[in-house]
N, C-alpha and C. Protein backbone atom coordinates (compact mmCIF):
# COMPACT_ATOMS: atom_id res chain seq x y z
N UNK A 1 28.34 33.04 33.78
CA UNK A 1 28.37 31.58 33.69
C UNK A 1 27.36 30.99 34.68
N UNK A 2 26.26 30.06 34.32
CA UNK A 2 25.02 29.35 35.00
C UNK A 2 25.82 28.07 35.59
N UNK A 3 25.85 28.39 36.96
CA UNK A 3 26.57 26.92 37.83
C UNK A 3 25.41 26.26 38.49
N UNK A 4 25.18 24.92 37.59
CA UNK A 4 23.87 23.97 38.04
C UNK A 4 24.64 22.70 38.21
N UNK A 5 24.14 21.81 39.62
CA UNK A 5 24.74 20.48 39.93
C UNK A 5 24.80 19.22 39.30
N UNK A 6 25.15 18.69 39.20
CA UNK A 6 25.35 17.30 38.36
C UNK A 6 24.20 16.27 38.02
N UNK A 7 23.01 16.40 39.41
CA UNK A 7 22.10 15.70 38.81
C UNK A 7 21.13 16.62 38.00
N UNK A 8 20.98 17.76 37.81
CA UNK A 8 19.87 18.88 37.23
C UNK A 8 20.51 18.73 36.12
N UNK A 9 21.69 18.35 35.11
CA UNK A 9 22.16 18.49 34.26
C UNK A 9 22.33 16.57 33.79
N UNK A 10 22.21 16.13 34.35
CA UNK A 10 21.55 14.35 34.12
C UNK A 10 20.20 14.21 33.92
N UNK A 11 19.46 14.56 34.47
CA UNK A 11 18.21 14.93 34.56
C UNK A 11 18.11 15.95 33.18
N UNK A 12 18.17 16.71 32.88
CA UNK A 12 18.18 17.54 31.49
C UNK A 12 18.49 16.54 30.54
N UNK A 13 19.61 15.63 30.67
CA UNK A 13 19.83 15.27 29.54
C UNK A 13 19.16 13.76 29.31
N UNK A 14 18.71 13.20 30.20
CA UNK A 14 17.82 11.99 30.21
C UNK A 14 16.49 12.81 29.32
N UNK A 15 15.90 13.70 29.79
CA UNK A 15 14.82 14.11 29.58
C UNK A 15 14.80 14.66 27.69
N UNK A 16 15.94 15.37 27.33
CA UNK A 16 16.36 15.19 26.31
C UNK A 16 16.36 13.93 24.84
N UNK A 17 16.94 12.71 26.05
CA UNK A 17 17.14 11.73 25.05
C UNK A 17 15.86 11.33 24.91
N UNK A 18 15.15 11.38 26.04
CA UNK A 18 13.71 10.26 25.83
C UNK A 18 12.70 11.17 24.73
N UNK A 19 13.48 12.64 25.01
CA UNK A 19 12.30 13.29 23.61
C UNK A 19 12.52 12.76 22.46
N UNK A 20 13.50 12.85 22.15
CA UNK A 20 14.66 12.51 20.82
C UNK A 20 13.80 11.30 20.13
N UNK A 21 13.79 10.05 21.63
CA UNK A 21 13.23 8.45 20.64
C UNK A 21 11.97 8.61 20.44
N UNK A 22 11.33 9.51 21.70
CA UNK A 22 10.00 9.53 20.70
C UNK A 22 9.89 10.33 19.75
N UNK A 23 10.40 11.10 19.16
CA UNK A 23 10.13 11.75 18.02
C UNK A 23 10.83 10.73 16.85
N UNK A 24 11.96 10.28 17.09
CA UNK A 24 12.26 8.63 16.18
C UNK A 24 11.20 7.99 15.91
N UNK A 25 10.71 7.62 17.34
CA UNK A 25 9.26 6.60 17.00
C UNK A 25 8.61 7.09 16.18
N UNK A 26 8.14 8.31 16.60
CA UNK A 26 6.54 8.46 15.55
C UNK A 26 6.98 9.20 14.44
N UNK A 27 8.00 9.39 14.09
CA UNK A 27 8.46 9.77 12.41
C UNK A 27 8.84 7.90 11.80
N UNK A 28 9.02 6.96 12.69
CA UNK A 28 9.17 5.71 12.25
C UNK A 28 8.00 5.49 11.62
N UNK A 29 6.95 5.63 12.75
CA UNK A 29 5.64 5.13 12.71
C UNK A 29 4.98 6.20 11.62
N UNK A 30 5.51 7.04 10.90
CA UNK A 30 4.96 7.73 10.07
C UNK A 30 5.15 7.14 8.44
N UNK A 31 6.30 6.70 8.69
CA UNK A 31 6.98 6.28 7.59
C UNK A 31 6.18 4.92 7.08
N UNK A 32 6.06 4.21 8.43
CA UNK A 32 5.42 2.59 8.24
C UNK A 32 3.88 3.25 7.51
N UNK A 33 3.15 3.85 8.14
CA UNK A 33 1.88 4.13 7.97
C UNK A 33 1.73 4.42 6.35
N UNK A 34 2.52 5.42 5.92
CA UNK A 34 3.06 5.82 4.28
C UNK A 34 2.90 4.49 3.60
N UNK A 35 4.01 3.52 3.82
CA UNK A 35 4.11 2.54 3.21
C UNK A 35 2.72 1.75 2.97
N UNK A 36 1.93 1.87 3.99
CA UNK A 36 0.83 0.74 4.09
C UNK A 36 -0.14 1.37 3.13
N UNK A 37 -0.36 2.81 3.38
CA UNK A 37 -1.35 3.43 2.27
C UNK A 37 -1.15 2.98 0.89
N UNK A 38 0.57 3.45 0.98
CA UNK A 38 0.75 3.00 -0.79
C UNK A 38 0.50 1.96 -1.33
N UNK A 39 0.72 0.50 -0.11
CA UNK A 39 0.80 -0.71 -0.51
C UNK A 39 -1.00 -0.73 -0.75
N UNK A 40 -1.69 -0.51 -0.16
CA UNK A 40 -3.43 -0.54 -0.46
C UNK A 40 -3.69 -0.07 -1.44
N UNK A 41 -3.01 1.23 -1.96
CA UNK A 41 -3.32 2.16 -3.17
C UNK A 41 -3.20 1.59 -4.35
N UNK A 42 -2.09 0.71 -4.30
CA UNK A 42 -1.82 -0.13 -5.64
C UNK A 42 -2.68 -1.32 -5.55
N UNK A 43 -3.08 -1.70 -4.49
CA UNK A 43 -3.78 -3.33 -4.61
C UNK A 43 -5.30 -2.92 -4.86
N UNK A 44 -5.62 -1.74 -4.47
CA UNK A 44 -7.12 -1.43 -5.07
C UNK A 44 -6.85 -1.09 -6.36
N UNK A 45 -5.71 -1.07 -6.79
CA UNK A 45 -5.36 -0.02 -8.58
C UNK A 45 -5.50 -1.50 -9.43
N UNK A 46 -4.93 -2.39 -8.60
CA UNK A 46 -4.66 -3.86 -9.41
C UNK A 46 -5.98 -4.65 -9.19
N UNK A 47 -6.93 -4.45 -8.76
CA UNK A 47 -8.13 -4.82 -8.43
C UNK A 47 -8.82 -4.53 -9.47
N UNK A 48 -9.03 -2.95 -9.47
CA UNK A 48 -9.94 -2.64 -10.49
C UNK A 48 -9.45 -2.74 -11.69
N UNK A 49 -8.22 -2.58 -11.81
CA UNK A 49 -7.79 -3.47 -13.29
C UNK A 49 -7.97 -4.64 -13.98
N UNK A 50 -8.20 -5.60 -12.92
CA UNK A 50 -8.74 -6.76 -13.16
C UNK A 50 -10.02 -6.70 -13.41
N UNK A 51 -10.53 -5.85 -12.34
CA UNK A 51 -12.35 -6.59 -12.96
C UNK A 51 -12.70 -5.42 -13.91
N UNK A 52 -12.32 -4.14 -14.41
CA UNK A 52 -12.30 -3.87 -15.64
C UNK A 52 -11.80 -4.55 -16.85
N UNK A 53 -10.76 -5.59 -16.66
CA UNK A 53 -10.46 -6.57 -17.64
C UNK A 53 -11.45 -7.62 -17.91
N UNK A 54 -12.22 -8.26 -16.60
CA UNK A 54 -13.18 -9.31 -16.50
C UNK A 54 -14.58 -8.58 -17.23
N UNK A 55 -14.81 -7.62 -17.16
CA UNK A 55 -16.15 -6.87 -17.69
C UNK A 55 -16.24 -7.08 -19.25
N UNK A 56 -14.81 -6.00 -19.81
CA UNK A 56 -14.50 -6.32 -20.77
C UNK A 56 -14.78 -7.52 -21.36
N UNK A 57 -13.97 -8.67 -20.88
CA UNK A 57 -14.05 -10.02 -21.39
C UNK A 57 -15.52 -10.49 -21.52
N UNK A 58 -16.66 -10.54 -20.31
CA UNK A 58 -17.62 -10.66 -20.61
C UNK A 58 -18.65 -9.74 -21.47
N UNK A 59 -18.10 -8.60 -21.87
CA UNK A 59 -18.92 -7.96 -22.24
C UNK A 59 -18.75 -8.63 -24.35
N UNK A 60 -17.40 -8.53 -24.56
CA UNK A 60 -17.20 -9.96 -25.77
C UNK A 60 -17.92 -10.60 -25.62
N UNK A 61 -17.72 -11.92 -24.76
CA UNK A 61 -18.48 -13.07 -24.68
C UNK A 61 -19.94 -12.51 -24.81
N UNK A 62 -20.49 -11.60 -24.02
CA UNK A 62 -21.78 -11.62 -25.06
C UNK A 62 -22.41 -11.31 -25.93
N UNK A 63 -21.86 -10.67 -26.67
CA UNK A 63 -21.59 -10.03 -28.13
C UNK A 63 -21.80 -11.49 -28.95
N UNK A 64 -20.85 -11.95 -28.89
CA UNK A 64 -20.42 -13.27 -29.67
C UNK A 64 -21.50 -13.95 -29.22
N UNK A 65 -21.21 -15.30 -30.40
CA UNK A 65 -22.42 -16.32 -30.43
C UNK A 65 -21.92 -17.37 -29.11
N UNK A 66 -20.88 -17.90 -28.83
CA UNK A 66 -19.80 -18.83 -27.78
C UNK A 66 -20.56 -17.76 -26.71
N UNK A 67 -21.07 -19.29 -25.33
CA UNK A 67 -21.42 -18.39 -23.93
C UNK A 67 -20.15 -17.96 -23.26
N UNK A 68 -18.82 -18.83 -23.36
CA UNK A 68 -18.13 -17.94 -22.71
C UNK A 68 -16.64 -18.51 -22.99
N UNK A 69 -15.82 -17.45 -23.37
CA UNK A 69 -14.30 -18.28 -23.56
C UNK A 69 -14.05 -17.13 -25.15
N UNK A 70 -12.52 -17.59 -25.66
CA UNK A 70 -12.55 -16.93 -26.91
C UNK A 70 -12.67 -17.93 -27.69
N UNK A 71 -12.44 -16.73 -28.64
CA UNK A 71 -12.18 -18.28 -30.19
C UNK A 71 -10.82 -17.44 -31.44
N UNK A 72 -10.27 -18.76 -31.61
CA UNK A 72 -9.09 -18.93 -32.35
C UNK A 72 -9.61 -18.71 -33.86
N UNK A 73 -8.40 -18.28 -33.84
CA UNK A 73 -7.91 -18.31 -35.76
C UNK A 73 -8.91 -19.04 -36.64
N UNK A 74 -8.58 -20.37 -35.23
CA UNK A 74 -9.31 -21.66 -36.25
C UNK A 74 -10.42 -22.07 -36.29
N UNK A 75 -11.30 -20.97 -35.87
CA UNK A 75 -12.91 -20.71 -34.88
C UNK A 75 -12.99 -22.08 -34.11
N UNK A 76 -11.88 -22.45 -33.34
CA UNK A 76 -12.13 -23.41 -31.95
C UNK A 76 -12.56 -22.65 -30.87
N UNK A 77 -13.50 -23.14 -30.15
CA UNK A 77 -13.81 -22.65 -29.15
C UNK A 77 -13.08 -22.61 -27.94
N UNK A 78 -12.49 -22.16 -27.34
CA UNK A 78 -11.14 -21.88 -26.18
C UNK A 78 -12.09 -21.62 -24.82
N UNK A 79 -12.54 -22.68 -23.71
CA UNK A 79 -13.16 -21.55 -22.48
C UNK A 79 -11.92 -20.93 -21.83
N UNK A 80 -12.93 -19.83 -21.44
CA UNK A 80 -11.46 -18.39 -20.57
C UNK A 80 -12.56 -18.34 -19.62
């Protein structure tokens, strides 16, 4: 049986806890970081979705005789 005094065994266990939160922290801070990638990953995904939609659209518009917008059923000219 190892007989050690009261503060070497306070001392152990302070030293203990403070490992503990930082390893909390930076698995926190791992988690946040995750989130932020994903949140960018989708807003560049929704980006280029859009201006692949906008290309598209202009690439109609210049096809067609109308400089820019669609046209209806009722060949009205609609700007978009």
């Amino acid at each position: 049986m190892i007989v050690a005094c009261k503060i070497w065994l306070e001392m152990g266990s302070e030293s203990t806890r403070k490992t503990k939160e930082r390893r909390k922290q930076s698995k926190r801070k791992k988690r946040e970081n995750e989130k932020k990638k994903k949140t960018k990953k989708q807003k560049t995904k929704t980006k280029m979705k859009k201006q692949t939609q906008n290309s598209r659209l202009l690439e109609v518009c210049r096809k067609c005789t109308y400089p820019r917008g669609k046209v209806d059923a009722g060949s009205e000219w609609v700007p978009g």
